[in-house]
N, C-alpha and C. Protein backbone atom coordinates (compact mmCIF):
# COMPACT_ATOMS: atom_id res chain seq x y z
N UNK A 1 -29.38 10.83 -11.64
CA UNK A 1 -28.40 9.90 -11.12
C UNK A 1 -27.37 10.64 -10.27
N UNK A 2 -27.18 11.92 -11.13
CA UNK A 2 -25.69 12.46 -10.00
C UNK A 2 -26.66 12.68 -8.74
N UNK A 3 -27.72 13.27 -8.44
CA UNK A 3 -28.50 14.06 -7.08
C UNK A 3 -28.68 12.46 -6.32
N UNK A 4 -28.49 11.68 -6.89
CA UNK A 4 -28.93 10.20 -6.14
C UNK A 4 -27.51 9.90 -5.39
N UNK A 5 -26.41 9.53 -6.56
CA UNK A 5 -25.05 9.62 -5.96
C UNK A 5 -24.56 10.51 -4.92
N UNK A 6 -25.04 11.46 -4.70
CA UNK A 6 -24.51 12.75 -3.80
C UNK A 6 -25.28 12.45 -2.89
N UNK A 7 -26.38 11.98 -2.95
CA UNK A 7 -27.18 11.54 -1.53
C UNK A 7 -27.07 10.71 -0.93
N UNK A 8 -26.61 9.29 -1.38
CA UNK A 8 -25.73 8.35 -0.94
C UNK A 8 -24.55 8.44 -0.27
N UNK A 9 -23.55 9.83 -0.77
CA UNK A 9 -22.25 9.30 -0.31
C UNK A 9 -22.30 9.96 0.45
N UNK A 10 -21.53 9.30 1.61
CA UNK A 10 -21.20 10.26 3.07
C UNK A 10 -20.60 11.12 3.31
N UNK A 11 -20.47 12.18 4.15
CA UNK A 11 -19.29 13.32 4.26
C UNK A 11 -19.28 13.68 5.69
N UNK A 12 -18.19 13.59 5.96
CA UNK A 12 -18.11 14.20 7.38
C UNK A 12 -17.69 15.33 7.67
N UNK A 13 -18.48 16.01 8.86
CA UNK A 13 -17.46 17.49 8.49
C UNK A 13 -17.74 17.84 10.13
N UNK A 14 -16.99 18.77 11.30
CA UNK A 14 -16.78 18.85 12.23
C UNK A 14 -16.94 20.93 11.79
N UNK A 15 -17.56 21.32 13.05
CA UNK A 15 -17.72 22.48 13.32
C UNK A 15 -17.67 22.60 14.87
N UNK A 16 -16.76 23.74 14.67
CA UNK A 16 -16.66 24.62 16.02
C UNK A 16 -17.77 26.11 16.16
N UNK A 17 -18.21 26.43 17.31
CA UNK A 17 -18.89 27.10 17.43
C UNK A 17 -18.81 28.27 18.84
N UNK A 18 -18.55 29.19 18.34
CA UNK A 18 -18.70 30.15 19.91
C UNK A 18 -19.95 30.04 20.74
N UNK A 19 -20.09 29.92 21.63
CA UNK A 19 -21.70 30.09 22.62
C UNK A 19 -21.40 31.54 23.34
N UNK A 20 -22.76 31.95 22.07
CA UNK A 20 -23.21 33.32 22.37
C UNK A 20 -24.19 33.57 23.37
N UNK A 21 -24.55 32.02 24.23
CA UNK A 21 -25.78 32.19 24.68
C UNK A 21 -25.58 32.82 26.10
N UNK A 22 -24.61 33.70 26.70
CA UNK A 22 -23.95 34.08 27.84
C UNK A 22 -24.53 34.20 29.04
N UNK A 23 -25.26 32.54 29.46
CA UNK A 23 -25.57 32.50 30.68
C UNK A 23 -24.84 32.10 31.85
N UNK A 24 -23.31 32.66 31.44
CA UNK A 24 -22.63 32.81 32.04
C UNK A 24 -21.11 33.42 31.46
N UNK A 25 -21.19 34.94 31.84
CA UNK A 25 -19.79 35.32 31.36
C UNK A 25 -18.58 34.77 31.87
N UNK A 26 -18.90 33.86 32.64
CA UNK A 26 -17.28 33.47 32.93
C UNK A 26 -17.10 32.01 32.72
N UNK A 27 -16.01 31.99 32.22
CA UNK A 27 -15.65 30.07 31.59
C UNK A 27 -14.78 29.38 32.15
N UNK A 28 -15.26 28.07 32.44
CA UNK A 28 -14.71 27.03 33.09
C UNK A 28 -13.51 27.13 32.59
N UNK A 29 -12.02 27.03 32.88
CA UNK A 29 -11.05 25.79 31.90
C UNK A 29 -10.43 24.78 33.40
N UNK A 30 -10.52 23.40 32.50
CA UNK A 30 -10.25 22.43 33.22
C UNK A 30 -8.67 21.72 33.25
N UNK A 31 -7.91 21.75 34.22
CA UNK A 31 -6.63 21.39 33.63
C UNK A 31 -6.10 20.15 35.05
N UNK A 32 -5.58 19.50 34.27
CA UNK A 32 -4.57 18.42 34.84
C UNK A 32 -3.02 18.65 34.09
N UNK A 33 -2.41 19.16 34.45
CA UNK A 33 -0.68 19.31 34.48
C UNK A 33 0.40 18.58 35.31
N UNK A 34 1.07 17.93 34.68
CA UNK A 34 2.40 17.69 35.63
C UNK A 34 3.56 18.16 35.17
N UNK A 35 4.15 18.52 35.91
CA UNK A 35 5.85 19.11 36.27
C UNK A 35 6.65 18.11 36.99
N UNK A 36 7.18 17.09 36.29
CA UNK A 36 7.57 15.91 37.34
C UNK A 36 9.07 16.45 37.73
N UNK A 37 9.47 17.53 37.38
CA UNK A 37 10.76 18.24 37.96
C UNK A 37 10.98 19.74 38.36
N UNK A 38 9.77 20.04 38.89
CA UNK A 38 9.94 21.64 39.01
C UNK A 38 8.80 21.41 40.40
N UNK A 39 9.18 22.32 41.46
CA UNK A 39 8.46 22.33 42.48
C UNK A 39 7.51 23.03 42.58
N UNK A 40 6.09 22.71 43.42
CA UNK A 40 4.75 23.40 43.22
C UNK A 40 4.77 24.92 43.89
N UNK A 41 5.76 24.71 44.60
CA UNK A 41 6.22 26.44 44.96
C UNK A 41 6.32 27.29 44.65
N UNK A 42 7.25 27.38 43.27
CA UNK A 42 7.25 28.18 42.20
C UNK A 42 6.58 27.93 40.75
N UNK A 43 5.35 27.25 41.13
CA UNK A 43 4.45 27.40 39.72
C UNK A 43 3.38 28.28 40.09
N UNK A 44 3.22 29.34 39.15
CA UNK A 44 1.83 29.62 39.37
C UNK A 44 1.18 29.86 38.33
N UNK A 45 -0.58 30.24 38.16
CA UNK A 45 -0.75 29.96 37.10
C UNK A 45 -1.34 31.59 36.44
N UNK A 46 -1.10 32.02 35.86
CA UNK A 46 -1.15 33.23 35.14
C UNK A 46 -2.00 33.80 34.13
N UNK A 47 -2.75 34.82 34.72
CA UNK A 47 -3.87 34.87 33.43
C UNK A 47 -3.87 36.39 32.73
N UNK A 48 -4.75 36.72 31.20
CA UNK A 48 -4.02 37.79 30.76
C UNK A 48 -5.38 37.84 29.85
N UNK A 49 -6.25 38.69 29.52
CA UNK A 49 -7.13 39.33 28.68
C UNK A 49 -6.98 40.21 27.96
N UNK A 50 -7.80 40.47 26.81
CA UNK A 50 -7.86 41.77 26.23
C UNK A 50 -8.65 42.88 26.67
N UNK A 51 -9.04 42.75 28.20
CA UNK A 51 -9.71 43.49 28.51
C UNK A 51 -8.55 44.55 29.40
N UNK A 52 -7.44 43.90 29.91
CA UNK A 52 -6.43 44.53 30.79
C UNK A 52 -6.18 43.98 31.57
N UNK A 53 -6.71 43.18 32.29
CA UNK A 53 -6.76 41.96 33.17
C UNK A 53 -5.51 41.12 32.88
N UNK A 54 -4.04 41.27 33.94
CA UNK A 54 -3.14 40.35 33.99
C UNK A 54 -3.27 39.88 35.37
N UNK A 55 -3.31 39.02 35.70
CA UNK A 55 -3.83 38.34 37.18
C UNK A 55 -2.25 37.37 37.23
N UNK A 56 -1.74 37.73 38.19
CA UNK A 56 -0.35 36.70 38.75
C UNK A 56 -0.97 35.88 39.83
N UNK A 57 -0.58 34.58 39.34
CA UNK A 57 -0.80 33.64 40.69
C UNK A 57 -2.18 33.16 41.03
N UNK A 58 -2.93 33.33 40.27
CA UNK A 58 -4.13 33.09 40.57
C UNK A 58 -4.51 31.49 41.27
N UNK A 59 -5.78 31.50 41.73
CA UNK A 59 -5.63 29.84 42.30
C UNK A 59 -7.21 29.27 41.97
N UNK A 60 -8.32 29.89 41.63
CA UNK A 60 -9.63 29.18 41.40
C UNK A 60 -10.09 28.18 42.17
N UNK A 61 -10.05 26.61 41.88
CA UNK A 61 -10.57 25.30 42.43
C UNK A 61 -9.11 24.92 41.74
N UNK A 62 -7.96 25.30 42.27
CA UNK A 62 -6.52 24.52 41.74
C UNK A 62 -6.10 23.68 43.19
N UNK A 63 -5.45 22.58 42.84
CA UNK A 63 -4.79 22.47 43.93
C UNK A 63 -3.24 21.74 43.71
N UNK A 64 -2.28 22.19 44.42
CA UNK A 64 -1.31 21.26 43.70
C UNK A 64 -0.61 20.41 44.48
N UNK A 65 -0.36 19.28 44.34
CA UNK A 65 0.02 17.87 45.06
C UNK A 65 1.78 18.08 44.47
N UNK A 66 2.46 17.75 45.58
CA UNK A 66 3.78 17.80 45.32
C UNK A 66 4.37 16.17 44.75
N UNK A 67 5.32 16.00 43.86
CA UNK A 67 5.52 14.10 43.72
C UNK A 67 6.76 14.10 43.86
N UNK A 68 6.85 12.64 44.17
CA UNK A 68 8.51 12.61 44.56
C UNK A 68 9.05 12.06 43.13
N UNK A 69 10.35 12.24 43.16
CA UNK A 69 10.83 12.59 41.55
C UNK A 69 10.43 10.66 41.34
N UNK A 70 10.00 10.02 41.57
CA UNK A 70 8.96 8.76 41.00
C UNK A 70 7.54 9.06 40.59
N UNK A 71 7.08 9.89 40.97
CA UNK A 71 5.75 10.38 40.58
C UNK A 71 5.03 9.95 42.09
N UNK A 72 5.17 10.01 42.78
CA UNK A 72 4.09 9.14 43.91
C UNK A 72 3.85 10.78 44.80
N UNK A 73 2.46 11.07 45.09
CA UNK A 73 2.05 11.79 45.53
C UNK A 73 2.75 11.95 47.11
N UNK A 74 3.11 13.21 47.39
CA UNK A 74 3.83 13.47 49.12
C UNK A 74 2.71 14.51 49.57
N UNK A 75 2.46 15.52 49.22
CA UNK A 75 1.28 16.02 50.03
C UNK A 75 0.67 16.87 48.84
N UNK A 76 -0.90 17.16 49.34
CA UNK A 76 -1.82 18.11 48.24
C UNK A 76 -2.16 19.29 49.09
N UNK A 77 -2.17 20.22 48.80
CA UNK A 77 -2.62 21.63 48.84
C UNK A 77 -3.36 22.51 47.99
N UNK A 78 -4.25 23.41 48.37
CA UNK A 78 -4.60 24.08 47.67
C UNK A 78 -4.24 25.25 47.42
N UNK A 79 -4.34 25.66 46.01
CA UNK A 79 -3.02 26.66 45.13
C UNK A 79 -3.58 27.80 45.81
N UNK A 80 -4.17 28.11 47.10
CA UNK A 80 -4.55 29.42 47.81
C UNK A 80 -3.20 29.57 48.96
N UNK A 81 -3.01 27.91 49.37
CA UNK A 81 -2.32 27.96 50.31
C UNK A 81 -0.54 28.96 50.02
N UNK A 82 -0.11 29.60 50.64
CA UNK A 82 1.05 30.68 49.92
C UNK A 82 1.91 30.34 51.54
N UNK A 83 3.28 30.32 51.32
CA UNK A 83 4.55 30.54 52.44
C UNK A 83 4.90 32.03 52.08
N UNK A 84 4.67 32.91 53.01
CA UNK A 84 4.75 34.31 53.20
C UNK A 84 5.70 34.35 53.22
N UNK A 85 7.30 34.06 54.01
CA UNK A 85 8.43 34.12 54.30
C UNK A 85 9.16 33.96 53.47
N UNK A 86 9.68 34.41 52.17
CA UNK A 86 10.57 34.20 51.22
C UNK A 86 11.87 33.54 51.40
N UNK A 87 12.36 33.64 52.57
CA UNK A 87 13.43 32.91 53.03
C UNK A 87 13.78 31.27 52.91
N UNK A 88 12.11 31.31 54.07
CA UNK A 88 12.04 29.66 53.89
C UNK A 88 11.39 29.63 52.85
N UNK A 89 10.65 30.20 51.89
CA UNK A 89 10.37 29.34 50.99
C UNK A 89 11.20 29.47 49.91
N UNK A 90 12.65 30.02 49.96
CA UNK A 90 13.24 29.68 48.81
C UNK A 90 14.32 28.50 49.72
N UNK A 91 14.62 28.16 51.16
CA UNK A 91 15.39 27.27 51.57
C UNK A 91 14.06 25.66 51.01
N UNK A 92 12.99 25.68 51.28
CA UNK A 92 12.25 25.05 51.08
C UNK A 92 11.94 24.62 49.41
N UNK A 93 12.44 25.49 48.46
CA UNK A 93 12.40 25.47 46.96
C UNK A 93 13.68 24.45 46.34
N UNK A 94 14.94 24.92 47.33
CA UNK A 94 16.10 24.50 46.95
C UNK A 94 16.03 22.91 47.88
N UNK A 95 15.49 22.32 48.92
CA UNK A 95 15.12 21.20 49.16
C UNK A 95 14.39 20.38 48.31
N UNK A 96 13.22 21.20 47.64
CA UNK A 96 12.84 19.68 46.89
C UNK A 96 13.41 19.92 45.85
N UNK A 97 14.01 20.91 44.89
CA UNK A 97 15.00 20.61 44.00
C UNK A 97 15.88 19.26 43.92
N UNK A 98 16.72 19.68 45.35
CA UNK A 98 17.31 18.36 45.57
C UNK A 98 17.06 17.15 45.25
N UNK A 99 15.67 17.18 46.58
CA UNK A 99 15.08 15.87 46.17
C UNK A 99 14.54 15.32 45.02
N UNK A 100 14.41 16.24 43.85
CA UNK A 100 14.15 15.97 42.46
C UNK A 100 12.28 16.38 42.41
N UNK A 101 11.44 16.50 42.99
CA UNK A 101 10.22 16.21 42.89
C UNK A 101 9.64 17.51 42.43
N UNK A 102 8.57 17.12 41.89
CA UNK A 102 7.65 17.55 41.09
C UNK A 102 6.52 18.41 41.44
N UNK A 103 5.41 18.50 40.61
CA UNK A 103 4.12 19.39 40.90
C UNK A 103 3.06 18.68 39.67
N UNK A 104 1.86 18.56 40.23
CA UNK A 104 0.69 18.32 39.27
C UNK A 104 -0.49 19.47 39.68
N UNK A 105 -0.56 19.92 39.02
CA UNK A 105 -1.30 21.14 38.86
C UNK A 105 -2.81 20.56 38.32
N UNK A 106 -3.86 20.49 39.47
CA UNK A 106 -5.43 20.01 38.76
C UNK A 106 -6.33 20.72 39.28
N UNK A 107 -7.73 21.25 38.37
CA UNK A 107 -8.69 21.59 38.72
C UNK A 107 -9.22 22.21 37.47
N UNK A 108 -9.91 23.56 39.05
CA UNK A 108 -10.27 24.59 37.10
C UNK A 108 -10.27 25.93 38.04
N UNK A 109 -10.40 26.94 36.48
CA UNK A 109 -10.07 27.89 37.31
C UNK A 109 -11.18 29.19 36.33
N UNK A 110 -11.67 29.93 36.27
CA UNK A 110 -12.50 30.88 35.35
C UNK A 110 -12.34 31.99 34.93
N UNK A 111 -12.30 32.04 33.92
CA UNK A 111 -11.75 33.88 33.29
C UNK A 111 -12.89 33.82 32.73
N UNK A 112 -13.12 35.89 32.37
CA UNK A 112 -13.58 36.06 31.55
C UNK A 112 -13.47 35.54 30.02
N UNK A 113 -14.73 35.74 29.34
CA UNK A 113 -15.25 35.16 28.54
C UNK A 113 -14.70 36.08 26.87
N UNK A 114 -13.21 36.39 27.25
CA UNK A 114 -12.78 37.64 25.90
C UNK A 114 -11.81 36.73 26.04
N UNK A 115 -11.02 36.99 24.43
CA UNK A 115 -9.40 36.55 24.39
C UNK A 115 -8.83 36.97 25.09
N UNK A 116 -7.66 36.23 25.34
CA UNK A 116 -6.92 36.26 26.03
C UNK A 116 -6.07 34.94 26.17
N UNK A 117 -5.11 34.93 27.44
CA UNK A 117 -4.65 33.36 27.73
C UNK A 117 -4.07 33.11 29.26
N UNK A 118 -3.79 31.95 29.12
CA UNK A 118 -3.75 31.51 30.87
C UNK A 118 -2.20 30.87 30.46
N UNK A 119 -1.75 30.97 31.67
CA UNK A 119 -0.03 29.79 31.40
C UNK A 119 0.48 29.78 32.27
N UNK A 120 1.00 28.82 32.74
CA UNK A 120 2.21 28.41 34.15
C UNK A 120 3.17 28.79 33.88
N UNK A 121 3.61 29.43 35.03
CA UNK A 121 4.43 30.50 35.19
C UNK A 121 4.91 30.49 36.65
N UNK A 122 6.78 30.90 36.53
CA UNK A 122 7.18 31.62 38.08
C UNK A 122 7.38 33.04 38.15
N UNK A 123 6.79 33.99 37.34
CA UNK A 123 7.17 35.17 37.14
C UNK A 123 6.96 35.76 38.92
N UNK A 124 5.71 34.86 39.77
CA UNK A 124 5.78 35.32 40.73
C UNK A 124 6.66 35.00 41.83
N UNK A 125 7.67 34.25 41.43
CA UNK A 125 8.59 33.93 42.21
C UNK A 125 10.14 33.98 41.61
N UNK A 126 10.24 35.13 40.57
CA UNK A 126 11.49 35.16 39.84
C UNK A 126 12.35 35.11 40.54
N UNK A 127 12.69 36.22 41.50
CA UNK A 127 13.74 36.93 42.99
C UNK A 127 14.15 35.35 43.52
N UNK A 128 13.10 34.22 43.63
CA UNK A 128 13.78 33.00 44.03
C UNK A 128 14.63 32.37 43.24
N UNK A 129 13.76 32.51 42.41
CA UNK A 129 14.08 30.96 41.12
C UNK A 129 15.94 31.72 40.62
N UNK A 130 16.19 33.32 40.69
CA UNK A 130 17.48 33.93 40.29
C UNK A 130 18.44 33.92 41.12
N UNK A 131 17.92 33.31 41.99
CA UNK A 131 18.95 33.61 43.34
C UNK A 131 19.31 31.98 43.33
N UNK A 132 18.54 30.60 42.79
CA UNK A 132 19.08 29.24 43.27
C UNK A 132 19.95 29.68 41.70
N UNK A 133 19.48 30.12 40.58
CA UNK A 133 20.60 30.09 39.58
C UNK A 133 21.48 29.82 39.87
N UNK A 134 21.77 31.73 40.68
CA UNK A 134 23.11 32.03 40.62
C UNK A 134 23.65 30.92 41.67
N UNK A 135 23.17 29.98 42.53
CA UNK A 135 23.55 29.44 43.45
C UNK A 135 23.96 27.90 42.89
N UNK A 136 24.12 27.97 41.03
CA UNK A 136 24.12 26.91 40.34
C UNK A 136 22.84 25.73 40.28
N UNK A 137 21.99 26.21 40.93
CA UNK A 137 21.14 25.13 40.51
C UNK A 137 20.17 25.34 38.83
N UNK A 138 20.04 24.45 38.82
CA UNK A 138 19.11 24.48 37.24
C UNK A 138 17.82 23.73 37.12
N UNK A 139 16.86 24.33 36.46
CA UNK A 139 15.23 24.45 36.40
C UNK A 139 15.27 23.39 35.13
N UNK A 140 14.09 22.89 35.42
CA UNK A 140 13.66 22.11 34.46
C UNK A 140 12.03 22.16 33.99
N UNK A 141 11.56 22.84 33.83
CA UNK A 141 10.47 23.03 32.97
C UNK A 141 9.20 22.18 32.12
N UNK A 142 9.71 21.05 31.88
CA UNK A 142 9.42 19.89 31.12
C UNK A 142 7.68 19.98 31.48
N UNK A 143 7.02 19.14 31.13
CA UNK A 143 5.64 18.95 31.52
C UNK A 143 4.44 17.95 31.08
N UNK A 144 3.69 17.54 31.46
CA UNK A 144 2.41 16.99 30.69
C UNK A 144 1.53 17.23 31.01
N UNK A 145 0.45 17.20 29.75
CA UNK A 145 -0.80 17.42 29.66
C UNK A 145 -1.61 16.64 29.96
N UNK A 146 -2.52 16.33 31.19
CA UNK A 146 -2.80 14.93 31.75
C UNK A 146 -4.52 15.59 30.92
N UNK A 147 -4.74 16.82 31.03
CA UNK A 147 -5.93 17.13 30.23
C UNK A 147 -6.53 18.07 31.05
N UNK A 148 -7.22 19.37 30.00
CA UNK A 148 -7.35 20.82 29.05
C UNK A 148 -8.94 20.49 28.92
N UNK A 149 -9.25 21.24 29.71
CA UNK A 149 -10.84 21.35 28.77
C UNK A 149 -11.32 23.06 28.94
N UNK A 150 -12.12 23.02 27.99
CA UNK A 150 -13.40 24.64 28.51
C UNK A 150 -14.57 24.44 28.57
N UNK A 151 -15.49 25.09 29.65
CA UNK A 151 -16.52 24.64 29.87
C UNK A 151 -16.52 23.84 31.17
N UNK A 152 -18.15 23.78 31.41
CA UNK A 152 -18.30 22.75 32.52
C UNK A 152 -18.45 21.77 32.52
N UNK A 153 -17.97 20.70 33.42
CA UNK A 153 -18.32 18.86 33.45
C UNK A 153 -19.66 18.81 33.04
N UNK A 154 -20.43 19.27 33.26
CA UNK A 154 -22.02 19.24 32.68
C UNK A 154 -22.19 19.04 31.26
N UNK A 155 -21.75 20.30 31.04
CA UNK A 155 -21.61 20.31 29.48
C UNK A 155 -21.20 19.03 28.76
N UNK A 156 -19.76 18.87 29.45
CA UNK A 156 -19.47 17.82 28.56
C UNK A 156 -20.07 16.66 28.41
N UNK A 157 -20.68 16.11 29.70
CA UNK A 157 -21.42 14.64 29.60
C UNK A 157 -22.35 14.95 29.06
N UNK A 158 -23.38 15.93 29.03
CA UNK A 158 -24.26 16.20 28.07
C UNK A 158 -23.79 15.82 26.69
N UNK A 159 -22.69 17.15 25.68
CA UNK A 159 -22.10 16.29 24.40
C UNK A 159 -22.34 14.80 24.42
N UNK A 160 -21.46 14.52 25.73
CA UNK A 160 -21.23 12.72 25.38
C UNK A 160 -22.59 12.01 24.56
N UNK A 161 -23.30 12.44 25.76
CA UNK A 161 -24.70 11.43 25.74
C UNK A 161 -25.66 12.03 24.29
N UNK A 162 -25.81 12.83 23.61
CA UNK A 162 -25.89 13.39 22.63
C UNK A 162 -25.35 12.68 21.34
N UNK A 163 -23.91 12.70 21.52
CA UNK A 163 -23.20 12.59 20.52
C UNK A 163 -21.99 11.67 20.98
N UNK A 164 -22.54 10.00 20.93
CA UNK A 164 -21.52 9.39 21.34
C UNK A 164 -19.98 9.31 20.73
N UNK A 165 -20.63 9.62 19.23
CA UNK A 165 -19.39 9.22 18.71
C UNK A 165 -18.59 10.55 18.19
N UNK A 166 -18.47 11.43 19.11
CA UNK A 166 -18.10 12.98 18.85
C UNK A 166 -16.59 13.04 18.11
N UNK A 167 -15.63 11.92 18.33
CA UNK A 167 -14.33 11.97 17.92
C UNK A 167 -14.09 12.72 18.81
N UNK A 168 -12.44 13.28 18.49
CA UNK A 168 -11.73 14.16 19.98
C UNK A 168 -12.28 15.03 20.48
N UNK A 169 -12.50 14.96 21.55
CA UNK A 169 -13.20 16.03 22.86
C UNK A 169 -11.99 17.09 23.08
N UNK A 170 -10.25 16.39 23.39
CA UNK A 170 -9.62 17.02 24.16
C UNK A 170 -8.30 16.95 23.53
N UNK A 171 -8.19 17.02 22.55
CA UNK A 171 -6.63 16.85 21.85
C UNK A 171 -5.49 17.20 22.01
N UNK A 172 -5.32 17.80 23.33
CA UNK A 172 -4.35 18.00 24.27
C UNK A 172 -3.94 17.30 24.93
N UNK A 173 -4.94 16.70 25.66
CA UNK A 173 -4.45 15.42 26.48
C UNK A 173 -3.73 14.65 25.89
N UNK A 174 -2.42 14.68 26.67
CA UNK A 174 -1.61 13.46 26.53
C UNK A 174 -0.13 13.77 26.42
N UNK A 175 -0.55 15.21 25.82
CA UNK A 175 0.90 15.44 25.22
C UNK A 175 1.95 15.90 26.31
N UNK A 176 3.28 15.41 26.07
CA UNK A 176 4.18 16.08 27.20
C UNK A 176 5.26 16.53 25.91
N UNK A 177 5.89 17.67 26.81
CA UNK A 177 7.11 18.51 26.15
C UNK A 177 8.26 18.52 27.13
């Protein structure tokens, strides 16, 4: 009776798994970000391994669309595109300050396949961002997670179709700080 009972009752249980199968050392991550108060000028996105690998500014398949402090898209670029001239681009930093507007940060971008971590960042534009300080202006940081993945779009619709009822794929999405 108990081996009957135990076979009956259900249990759910969720496993994570590394893929050792490395037909491809380098990994997708997929990100949608917004900054609805910090300009796409001074975001960049920053990567860091345990191999030694600190990469400033990197850009992959990123691109970032500037918003006006309503959220409504004003122009998209891709995070390759760079203003060489520090001048104007810190007179150009302290303009859309003004104007209040934002940055959404989307695509993907690939690191190696070791720990490590990725994060938005102005470290490459500190010399600006210290100079509107001292000039009294103030940063706002804030953000959301429009959605975070690893891996490729492939992959995932594969899961889907597999495993419709997978529960959370992306448990990031959504969240803002």
């Amino acid at each position: 009776m108990t081996e009957i009972g135990h076979y009956l009752s259900v249990q759910t249980k969720s496993d994570m798994l590394v893929d050792i199968s490395h037909h491809d050392d380098r990994l997708n991550i997929n990100i949608d970000l917004e900054f609805p108060k910090m300009p796409c000028d001074v975001l960049s996105l920053d990567v860091q391994d345990v191999m030694g690998t600190h990469t400033v500014d990197i850009a992959g398949s990123l691109f970032k669309k500037k918003l006006s402090k309503t959220g409504e898209v004003l122009s998209s670029v891709s995070a390759l595109d760079h203003v060489v001239n520090r001048m104007d681009l810190m007179n150009r930093v302290k303009e859309e300050i003004e104007q209040e507007q934002g940055c959404n940060i989307k695509g993907y971008f690939q690191i190696n396949r070791v720990p490590g971590n990725f994060h938005i960042s102005s470290h490459a534009y500190s010399d600006i961002l210290m100079n509107l300080m001292i000039q009294g202006y103030s940063l706002d940081f804030s953000y959301k997670i429009n959605h975070i993945s690893f891996g490729r779009d492939e992959d995932f619709k594969l899961i889907q179709r597999r495993f419709p009822d997978q529960g959370i794929m992306n448990p990031l999405d959504g969240i803002s700080v």
